[in-house]
C-alpha atoms as a PDB file:
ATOM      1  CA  UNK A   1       0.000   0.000   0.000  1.00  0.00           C
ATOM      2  CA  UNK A   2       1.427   3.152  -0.822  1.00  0.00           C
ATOM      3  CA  UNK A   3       1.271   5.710   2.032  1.00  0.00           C
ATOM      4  CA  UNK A   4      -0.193   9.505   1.699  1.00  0.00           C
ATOM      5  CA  UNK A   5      -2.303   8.215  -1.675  1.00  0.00           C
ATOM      6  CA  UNK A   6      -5.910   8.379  -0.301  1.00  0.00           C
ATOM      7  CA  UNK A   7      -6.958   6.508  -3.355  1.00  0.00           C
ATOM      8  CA  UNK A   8      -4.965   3.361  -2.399  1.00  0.00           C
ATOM      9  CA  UNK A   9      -5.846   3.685   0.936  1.00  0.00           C
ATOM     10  CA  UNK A  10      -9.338   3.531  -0.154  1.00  0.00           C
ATOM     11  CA  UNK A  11      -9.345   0.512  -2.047  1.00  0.00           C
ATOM     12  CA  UNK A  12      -7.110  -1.130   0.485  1.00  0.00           C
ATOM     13  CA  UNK A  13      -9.559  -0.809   3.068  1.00  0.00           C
ATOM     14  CA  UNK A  14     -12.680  -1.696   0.455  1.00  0.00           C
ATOM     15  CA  UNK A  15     -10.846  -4.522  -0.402  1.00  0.00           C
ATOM     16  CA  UNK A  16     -11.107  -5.931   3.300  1.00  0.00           C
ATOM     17  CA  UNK A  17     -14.815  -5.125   4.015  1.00  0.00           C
ATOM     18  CA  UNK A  18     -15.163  -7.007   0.893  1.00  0.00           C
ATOM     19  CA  UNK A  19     -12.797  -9.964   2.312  1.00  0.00           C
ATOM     20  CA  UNK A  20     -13.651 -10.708   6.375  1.00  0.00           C
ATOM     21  CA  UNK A  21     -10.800 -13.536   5.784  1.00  0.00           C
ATOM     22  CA  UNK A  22      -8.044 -11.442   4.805  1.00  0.00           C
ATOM     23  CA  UNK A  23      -8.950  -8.726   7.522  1.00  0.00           C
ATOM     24  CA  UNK A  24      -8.820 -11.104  10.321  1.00  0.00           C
ATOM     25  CA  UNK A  25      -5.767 -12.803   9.338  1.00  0.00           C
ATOM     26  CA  UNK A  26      -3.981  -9.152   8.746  1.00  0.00           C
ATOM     27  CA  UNK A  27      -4.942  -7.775  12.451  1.00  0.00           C
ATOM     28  CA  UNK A  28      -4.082 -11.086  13.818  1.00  0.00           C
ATOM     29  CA  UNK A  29      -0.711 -10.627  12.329  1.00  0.00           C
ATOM     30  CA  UNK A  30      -0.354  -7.343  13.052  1.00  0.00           C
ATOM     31  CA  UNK A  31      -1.621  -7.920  16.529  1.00  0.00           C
ATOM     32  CA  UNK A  32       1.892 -10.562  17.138  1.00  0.00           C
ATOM     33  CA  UNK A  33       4.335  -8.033  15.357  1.00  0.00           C
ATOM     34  CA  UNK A  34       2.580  -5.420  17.972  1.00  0.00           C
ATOM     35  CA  UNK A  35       4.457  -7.431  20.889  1.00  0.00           C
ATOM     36  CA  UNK A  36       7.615  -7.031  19.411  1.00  0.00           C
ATOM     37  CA  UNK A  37       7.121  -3.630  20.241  1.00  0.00           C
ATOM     38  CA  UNK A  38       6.073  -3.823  23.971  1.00  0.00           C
ATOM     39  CA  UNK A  39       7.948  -2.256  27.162  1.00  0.00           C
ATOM     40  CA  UNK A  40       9.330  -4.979  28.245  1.00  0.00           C
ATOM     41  CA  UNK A  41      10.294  -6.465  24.910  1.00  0.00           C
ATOM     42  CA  UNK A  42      12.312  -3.272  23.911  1.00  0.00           C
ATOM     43  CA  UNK A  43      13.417  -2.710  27.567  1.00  0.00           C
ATOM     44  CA  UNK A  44      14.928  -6.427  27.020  1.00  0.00           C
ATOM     45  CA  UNK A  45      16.453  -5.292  23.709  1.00  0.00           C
ATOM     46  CA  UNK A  46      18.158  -2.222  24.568  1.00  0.00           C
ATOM     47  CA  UNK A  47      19.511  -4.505  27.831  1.00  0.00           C
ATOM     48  CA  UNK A  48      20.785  -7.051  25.267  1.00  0.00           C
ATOM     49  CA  UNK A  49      22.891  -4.354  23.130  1.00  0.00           C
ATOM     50  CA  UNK A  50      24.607  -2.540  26.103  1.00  0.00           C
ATOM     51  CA  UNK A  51      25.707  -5.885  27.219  1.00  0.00           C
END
């Protein structure tokens, strides 16, 4: 998806009103790459480089 082109954003998010499938599976997925972003997980990264 391109970003700042309201057109493709458009049909991106038609596209997965029209497809329930496809916009469960992409929020689950971007629900797990989420945790990679957590406190604690980037607390434990930043302690893992200045070691």
């Amino acid at each position: 998806m391109e970003p700042g082109n309201p057109k493709v954003i458009a049909e991106a998010v038609s596209y997965l009103l029209k497809e329930p499938e496809v916009a469960c599976s992409s929020a689950a997925r971007a629900r797990e790459d989420a945790q990679a972003y957590t406190l604690e997980n980037q607390a434990a990264s930043i302690l893992t480089r200045l070691r």
